[in-house]
Protein backbone atom coordinates (compact mmCIF):
# COMPACT_ATOMS: atom_id res chain seq x y z
CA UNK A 1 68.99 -50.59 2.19
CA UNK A 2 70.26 -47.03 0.49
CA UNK A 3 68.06 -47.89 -2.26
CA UNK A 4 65.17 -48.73 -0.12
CA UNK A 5 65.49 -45.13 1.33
CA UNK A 6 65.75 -43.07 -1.97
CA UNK A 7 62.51 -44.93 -3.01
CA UNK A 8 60.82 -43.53 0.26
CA UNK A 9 62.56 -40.07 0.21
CA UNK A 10 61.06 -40.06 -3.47
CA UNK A 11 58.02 -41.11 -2.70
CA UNK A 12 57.82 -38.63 0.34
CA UNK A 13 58.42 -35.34 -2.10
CA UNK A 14 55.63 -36.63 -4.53
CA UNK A 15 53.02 -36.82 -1.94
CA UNK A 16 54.28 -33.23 -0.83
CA UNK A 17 53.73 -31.82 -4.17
CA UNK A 18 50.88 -33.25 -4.71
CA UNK A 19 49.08 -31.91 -1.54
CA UNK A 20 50.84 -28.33 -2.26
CA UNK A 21 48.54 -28.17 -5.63
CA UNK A 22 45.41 -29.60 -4.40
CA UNK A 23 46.04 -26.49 -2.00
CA UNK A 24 46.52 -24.35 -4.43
CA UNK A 25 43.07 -25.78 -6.66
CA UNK A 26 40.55 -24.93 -4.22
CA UNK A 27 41.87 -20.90 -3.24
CA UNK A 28 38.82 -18.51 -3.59
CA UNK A 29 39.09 -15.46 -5.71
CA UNK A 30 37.68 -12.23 -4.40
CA UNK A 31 35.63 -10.50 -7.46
CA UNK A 32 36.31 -7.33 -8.70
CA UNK A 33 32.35 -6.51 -8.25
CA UNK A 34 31.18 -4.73 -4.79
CA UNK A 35 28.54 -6.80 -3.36
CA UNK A 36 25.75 -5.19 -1.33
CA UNK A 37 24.47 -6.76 1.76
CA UNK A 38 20.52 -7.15 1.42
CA UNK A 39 18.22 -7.76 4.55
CA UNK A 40 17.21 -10.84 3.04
CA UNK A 41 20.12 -12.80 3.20
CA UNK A 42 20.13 -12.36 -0.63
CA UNK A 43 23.83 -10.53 -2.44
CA UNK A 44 23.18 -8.44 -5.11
CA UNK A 45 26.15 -7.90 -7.05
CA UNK A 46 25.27 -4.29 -8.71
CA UNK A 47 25.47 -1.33 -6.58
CA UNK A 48 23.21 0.77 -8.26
CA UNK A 49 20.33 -1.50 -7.13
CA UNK A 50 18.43 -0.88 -3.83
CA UNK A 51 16.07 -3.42 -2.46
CA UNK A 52 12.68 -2.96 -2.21
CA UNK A 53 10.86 -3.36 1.22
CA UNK A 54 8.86 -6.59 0.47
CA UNK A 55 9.23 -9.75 -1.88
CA UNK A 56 7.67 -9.55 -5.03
CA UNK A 57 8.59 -11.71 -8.25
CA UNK A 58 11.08 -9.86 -10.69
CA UNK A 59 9.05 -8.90 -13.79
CA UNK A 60 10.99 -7.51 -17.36
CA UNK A 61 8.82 -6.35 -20.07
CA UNK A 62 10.89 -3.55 -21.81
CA UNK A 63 7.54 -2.37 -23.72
CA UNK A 64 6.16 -1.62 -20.15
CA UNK A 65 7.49 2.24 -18.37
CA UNK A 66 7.33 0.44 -15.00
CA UNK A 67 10.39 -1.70 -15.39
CA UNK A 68 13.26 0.49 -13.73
CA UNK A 69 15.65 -0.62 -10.92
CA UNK A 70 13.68 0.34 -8.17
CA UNK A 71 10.86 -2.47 -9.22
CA UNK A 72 13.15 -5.44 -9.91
CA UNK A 73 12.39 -6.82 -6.74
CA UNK A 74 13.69 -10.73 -5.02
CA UNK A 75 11.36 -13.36 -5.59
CA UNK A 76 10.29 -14.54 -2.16
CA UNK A 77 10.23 -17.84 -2.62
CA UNK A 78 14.51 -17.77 -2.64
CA UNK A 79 14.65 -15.72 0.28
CA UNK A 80 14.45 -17.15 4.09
CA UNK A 81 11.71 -16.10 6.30
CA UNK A 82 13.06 -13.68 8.73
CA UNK A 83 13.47 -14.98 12.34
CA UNK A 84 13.33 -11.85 14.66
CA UNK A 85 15.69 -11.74 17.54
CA UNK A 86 14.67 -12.19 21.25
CA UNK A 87 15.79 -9.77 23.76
CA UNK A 88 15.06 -9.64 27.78
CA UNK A 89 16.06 -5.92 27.72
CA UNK A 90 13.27 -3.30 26.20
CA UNK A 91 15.15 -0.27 24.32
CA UNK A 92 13.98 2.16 21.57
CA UNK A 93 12.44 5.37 21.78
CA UNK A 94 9.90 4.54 24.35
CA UNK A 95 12.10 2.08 26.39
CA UNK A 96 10.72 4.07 29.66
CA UNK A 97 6.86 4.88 28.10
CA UNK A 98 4.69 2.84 30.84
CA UNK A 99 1.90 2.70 28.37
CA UNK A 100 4.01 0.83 25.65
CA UNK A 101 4.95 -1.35 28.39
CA UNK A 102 1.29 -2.19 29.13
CA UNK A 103 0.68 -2.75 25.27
CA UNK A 104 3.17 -5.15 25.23
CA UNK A 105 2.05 -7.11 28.34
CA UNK A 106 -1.71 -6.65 26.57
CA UNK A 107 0.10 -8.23 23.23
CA UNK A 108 1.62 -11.57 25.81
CA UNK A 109 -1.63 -11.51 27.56
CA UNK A 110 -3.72 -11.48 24.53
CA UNK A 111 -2.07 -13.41 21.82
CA UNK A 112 0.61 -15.53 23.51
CA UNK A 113 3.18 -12.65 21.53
CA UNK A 114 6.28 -13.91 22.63
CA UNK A 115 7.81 -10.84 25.53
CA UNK A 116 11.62 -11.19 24.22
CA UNK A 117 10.56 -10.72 20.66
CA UNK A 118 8.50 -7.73 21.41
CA UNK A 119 11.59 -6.24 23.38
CA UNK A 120 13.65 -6.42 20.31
CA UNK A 121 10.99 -5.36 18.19
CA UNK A 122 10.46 -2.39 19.92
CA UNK A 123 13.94 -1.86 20.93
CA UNK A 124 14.23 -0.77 17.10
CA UNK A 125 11.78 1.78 17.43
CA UNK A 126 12.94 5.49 16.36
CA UNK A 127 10.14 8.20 16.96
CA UNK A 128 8.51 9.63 13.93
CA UNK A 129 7.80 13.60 14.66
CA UNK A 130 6.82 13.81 11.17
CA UNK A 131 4.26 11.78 11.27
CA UNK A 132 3.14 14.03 14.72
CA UNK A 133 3.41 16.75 12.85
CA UNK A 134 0.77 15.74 9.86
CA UNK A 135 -1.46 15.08 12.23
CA UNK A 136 -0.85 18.08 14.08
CA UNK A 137 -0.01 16.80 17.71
CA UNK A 138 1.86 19.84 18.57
CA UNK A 139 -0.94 22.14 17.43
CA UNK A 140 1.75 24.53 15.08
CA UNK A 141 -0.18 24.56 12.25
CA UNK A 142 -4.09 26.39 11.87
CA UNK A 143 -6.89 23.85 11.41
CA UNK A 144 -8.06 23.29 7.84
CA UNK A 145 -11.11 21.84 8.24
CA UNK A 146 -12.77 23.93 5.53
CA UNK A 147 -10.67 23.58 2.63
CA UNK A 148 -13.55 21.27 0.70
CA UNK A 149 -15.82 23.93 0.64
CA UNK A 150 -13.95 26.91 -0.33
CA UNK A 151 -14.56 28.37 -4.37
CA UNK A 152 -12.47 26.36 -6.26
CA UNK A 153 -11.83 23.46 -3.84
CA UNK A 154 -12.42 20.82 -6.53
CA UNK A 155 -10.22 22.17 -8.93
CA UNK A 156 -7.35 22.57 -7.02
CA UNK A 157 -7.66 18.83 -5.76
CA UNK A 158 -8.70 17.19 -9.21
CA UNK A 159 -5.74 18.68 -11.00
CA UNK A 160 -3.76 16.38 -8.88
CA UNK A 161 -5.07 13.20 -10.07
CA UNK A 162 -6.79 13.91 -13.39
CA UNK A 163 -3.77 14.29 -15.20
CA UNK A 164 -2.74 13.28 -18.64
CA UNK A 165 0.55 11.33 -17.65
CA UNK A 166 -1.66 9.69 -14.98
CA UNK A 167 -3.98 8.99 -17.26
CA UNK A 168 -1.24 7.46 -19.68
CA UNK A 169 0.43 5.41 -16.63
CA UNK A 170 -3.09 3.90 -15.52
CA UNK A 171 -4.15 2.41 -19.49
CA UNK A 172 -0.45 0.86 -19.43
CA UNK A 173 -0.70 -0.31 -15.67
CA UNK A 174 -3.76 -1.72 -16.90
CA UNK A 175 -2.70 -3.54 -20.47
CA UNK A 176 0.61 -5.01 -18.07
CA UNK A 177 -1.83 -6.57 -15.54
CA UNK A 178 -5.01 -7.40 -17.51
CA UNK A 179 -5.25 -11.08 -16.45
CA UNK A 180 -5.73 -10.00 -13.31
CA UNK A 181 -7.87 -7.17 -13.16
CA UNK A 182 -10.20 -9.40 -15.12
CA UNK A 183 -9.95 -12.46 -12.73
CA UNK A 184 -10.84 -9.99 -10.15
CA UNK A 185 -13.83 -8.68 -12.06
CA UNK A 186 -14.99 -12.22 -12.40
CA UNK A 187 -14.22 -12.91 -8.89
CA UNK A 188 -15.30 -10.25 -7.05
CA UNK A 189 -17.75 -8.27 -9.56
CA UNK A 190 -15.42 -5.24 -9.20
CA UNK A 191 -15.03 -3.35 -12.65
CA UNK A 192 -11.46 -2.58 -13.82
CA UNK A 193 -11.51 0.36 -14.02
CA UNK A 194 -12.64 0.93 -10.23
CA UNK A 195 -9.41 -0.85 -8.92
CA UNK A 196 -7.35 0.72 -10.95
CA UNK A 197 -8.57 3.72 -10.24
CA UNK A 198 -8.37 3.46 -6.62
CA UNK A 199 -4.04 2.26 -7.58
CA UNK A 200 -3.85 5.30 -9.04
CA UNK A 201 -5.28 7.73 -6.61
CA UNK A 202 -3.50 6.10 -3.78
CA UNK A 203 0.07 5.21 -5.17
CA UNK A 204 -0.13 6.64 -8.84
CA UNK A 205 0.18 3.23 -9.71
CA UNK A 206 3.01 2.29 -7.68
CA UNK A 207 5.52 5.12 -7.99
CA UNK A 208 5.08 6.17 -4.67
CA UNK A 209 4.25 3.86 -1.86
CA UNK A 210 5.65 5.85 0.87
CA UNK A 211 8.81 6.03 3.03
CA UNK A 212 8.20 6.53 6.92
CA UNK A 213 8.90 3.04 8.66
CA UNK A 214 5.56 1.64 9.47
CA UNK A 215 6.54 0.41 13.08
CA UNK A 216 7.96 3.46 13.92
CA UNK A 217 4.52 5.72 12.62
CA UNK A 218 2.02 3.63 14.16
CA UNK A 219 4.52 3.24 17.63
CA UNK A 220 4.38 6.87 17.93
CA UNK A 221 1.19 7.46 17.30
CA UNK A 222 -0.14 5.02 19.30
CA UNK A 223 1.49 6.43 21.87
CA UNK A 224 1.75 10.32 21.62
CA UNK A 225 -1.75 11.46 19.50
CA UNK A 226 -3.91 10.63 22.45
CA UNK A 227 -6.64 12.33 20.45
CA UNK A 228 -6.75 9.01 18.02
CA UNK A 229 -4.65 6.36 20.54
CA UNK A 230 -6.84 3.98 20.60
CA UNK A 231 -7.52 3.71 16.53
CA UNK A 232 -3.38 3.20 16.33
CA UNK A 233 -2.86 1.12 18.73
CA UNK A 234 -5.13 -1.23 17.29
CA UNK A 235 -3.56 -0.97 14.24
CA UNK A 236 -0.13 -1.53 15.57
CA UNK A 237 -2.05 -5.15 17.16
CA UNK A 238 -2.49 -5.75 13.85
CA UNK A 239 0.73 -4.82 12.27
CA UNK A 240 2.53 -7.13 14.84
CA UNK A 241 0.32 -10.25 14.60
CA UNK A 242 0.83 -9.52 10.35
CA UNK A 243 4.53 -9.69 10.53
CA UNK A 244 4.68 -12.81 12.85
CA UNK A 245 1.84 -14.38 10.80
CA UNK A 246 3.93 -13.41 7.32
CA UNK A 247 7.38 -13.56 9.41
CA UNK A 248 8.78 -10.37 7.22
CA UNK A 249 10.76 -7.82 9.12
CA UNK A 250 9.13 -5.16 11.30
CA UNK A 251 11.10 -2.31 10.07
CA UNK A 252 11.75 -3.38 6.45
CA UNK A 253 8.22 -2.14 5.69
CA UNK A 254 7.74 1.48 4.56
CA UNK A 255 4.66 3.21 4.31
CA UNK A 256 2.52 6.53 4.88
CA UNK A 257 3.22 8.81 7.93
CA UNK A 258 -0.66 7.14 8.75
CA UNK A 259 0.87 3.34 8.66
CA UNK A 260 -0.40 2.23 5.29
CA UNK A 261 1.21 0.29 2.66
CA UNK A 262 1.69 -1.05 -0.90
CA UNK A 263 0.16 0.00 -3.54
CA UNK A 264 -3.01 -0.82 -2.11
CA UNK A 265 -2.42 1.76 1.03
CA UNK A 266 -3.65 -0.76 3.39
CA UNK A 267 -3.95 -0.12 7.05
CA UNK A 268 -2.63 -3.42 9.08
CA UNK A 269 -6.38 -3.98 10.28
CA UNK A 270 -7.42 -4.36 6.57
CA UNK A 271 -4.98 -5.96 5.53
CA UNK A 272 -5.49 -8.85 8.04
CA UNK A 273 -9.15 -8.74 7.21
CA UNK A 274 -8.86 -8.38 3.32
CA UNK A 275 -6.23 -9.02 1.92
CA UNK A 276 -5.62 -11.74 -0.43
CA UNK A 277 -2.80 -14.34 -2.37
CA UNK A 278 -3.83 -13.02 -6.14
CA UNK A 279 -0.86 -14.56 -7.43
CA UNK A 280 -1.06 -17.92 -5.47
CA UNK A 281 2.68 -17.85 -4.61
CA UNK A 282 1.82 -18.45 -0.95
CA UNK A 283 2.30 -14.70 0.37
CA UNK A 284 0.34 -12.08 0.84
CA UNK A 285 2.26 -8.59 -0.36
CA UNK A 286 0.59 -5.90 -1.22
CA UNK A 287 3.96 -4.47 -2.79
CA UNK A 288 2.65 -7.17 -5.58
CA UNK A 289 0.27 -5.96 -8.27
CA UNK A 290 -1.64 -9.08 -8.46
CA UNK A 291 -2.11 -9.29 -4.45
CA UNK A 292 -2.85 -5.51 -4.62
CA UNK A 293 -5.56 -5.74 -7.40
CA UNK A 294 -7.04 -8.94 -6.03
CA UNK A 295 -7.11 -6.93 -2.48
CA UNK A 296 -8.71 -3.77 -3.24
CA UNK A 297 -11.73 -5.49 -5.28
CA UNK A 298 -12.10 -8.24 -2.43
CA UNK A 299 -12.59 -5.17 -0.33
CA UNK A 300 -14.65 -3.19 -2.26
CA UNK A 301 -16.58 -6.54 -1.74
CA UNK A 302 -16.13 -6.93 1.78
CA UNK A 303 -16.19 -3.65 3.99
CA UNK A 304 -18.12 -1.32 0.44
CA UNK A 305 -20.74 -3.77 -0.24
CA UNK A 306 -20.08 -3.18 -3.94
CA UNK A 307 -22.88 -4.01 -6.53
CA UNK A 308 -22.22 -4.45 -10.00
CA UNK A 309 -25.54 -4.27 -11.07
CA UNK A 310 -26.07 -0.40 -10.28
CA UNK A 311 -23.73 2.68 -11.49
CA UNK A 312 -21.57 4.70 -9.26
CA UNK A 313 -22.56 8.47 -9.95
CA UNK A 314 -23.95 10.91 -12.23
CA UNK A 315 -23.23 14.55 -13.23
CA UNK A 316 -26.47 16.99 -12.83
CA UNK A 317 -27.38 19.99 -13.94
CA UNK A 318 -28.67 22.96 -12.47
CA UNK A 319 -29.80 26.43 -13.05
CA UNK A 320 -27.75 28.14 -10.89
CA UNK A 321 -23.91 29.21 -10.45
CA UNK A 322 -23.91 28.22 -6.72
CA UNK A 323 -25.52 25.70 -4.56
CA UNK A 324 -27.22 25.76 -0.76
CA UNK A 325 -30.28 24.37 -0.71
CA UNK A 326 -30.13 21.41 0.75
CA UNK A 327 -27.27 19.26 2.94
CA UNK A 328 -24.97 17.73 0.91
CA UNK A 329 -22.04 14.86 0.81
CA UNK A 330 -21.58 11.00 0.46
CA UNK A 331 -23.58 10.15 3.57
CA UNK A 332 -26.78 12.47 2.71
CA UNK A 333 -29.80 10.51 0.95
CA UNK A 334 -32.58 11.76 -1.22
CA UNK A 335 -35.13 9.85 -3.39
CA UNK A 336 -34.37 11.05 -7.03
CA UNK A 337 -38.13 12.80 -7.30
CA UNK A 338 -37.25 15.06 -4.61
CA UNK A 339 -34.12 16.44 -6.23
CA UNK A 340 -35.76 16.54 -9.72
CA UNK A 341 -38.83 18.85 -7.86
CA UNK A 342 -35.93 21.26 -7.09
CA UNK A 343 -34.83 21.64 -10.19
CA UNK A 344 -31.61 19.08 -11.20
CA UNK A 345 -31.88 17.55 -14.13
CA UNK A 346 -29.42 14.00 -15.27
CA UNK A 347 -27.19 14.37 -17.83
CA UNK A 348 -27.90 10.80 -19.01
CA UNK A 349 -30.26 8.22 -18.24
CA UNK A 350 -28.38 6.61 -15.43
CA UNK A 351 -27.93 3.42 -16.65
CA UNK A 352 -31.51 3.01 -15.85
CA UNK A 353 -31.25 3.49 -12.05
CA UNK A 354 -33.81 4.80 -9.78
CA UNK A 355 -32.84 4.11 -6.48
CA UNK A 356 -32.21 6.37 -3.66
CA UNK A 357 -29.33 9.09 -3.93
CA UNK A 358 -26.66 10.96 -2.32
CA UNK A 359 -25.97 14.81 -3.51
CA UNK A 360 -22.68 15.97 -4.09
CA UNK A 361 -21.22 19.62 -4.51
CA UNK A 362 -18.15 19.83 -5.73
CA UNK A 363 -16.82 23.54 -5.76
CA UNK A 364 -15.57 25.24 -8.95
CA UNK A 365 -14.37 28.73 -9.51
CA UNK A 366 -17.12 29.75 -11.43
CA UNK A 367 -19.96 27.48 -10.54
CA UNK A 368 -20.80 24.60 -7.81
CA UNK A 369 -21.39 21.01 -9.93
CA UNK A 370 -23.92 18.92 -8.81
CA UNK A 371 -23.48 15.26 -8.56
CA UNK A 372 -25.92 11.99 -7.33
CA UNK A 373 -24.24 8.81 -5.71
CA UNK A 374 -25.25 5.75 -4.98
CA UNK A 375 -24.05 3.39 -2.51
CA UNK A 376 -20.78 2.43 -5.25
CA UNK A 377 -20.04 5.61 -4.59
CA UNK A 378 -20.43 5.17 -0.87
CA UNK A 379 -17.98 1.95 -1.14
CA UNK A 380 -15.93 3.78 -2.43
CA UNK A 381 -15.70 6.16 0.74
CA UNK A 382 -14.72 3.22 2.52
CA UNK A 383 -11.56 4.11 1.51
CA UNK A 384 -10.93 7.99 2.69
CA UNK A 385 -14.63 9.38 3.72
CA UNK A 386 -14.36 12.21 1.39
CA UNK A 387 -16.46 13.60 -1.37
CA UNK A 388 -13.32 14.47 -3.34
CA UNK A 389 -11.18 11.16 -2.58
CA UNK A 390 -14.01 9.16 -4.22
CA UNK A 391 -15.19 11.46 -7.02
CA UNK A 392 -11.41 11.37 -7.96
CA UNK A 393 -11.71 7.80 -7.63
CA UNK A 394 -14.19 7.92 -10.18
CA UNK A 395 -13.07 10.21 -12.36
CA UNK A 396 -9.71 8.76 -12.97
CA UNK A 397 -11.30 5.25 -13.22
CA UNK A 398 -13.51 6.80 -16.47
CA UNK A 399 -10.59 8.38 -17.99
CA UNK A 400 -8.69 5.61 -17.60
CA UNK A 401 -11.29 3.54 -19.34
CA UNK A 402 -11.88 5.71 -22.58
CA UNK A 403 -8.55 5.77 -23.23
CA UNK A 404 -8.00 1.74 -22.60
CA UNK A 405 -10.91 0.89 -24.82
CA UNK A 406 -9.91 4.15 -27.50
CA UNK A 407 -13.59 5.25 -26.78
C-alpha cells in the first residue's frame, strides 16, 4: 500500500511539472519596436511612417523620386471595410444648426441613409473657418476679381506651373505609369500628355493632395456660405452616399478647403459620376495613380466632350503690344476668317483645323499674347473655368511631352 502511494505522489509531481512548462511555452513577448495604431485596423511597426488617407497598393521602384514614406501606402485588399458607428444622439459643430438637421432628415428621406449613422457621422464634425475664410464668408479680405487682366497676369500665374522641376517630375510620373496613360489613350482617346498635365496642375503630381478634412469643408460650407449653399450641400449628398457606397471613413479623407480630392482633385459629385477602377482591384481611389489617370481621361470624355481628332490651341500673332478689340476668353467664338480680317496671323498650320474658335488674351508685361481654342480647350475648362487654369493645362502637358519624347 506505501508503495502504491509513492507511485501516485510521483506520478502527481510529473504531471505538475509538466503543466508548469507548457505554461511557460506559450508566454508572449512584448517587442522592443513601438507599434502605431492605424485607422485601418492595420499595425505598422515603424514610427516614422504615417498613413495615408486612402488604400492604395504599396509600390517600390528606387529609380522612381516618388517612392518616400509618405507614398508607401496599405494595400486595401488586407484592410477591413470600415463599419461606421450608429448613434441616437447628434453632436459636432452644428449639433443645434436646424438646417443640418433638415439635411439629414432630406438624406433618410431621400436615400434610406440610415439616421444613427448620420448622427455619428456628423457628431465628428469640427468647423473649418479656413475654408470660410478662402472663400471669403466674413468679407475681411478686398475682392480680386480682376487679377486675370492686370499687365503681367499670365506671368505671374505660369511661373507657378511651368517650371523646370515640374517639368522633370511630370516626364518621370509619366515613364512610372506609362501602361496606363496609354490604356487610357486607347480607351478613352485622351492624349497623355493632357492627363498628365491636368496631375500636374492640380496636385504637382501627387505631392500635394491637400489637408482640410473633406467632411468637415463641405459641412461648413454647406451650411455657413449661403452665397454657394446649395452647390455644397449637394456635394456633401454626394460625399456621404460615396463613403457608404466605398464604406471608407468619413473623416480619414483629406482634401482642398473646396472638398476635392486625390490627385485627380475630384469634387464628390464627379467622382460618383466619373470616376473609374483603372487598376481593377475592386475600389475606386483616386489617391491611386491608375484610378486617377483612368478618371481624369474618362472625364475629359464624359462632362469635356473631348475629340481626338482636332488640336487644343494655337499661339497667334499680332501687330500690336496690347489687345481690345474684340471680347475675349474660353467661352467667346469666332470663325477663323474673321480673326484673320483683323489682323492675327497662326504660328503654324493648326494641324489642319478650320473650325470655329475661341480668342484668348493672356497678359504679359510687355505685350498681350493672342491665343485660338477650340472646344479641347473648352474641355479642358471643365475643370476650373479659367483662361489661365487651362492654358497652364496645356502648356505643361507640351513641355512635358518634348521632354518625354527628347523632342
Amino acid at each position: 500500500m506505501t508503495k502504491i502511494k509513492i507511485i501516485m505522489l510521483l506520478s502527481l509531481v510529473l504531471l505538475i511539472s509538466s503543466c508548469v512548462k507548457r505554461e511557460q511555452a506559450t508566454t508572449l513577448q512584448v517587442p522592443d519596436t513601438p507599434t502605431i495604431y492605424n485607422p485601418s485596423q492595420v499595425l505598422v511597426t515603424t514610427p516614422d511612417y504615417t498613413p495615408n488617407i486612402n488604400n492604395t497598393p504599396i509600390v517600390m521602384d528606387n529609380s522612381s523620386p516618388f517612392n518616400t514614406l509618405d507614398n508607401i501606402i496599405i494595400q486595401p485588399d488586407t484592410i477591413p471595410a470600415y463599419t461606421i458607428p450608429r448613434s441616437r444622439y447628434l453632436g459636432g459643430a452644428y449639433r443645434n444648426n436646424y438646417n443640418l438637421k433638415k439635411f439629414i432628415n432630406m438624406m433618410v428621406s431621400k436615400y434610406n441613409y440610415d439616421r444613427y449613422t448620420l448622427n455619428s457621422i456628423f457628431s465628428t464634425v469640427s468647423r473649418d473657418t479656413k475654408a470660410l475664410k478662402k472663400y471669403n464668408v466674413f468679407k475681411t479680405a478686398k475682392p480680386t476679381y480682376s487679377k486675370a487682366t492686370k499687365v503681367g497676369s499670365w506671368d505671374k500665374y505660369r511661373a507657378n506651373f511651368i517650371t523646370p522641376s515640374r517639368i522633370n517630375n511630370g516626364v518621370a510620373f509619366w515613364k512610372e505609369n506609362k501602361i496606363y496613360l496609354d490604356r487610357a489613350s486607347q480607351k478613352y482617346g485622351v492624349a497623355p500628355e493632357y492627363i498628365v498635365g491636368i496631375i500636374g496642375v492640380e496636385t504637382n503630381f501627387g505631392s500635394y493632395t491637400g489637408n482640410h478634412s473633406v467632411m468637415d469643408a463641405l459641412t461648413t460650407l454647406a451650411i455657413e456660405f449661403k452665397k454657394r449653399s446649395k452647390f455644397f450641400k449637394g456635394e456633401l449628398e454626394s460625399y456621404l452616399l460615396m463613403i457608404r457606397d466605398e464604406k471608407l471613413d468619413p473623416q480619414r479623407i483629406k482634401g482642398s478647403y473646396a472638398g476635392a480630392f486625390g490627385l485627380a482633385q475630384f469634387m464628390p459629385t464627379a467622382f460618383r459620376q466619373h470616376a473609374v477602377d483603372f487598376d481593377g482591384d475592386g475600389h475606386i481611389n483616386l489617391f491611386t495613380k491608375a484610378d486617377a489617370i483612368g478618371s481624369i481621361a474618362k472625364y475629359f470624355i464624359e462632362r469635356g466632350k473631348w475629340n481626338n481628332r482636332i488640336p487644343v490651341t494655337m499661339k497667334t500673332y499680332y501687330n500690336k503690344k496690347r489687345f481690345h478689340g474684340l471680347t475675349t476668353g474660353f467661352k467667346t467664338k469666332y470663325s477663323q476668317k474673321h480673326l484673320l480680317s483683323l489682323g492675327m496671323r497662326p504660328s503654324s498650320n493648326f494641324y489642319g483645323y478650320r473650325g470655329d474658335v475661341s480668342l484668348i488674351k493672356l497678359s504679359r508685361y510687355d505685350r498681350d499674347e493672342l491665343w485660338w481654342g477650340t472646344d479641347n480647350f473648352y474641355a479642358i475648362t471643365k475643370y476650373n473655368p479659367k483662361d489661365h487654369y487651362a492654358m497652364a493645362v496645356h502648356q505643361l502637358a507640351q513641355a512635358v511631352r518634348k521632354s518625354f519624347y527628347g523632342r
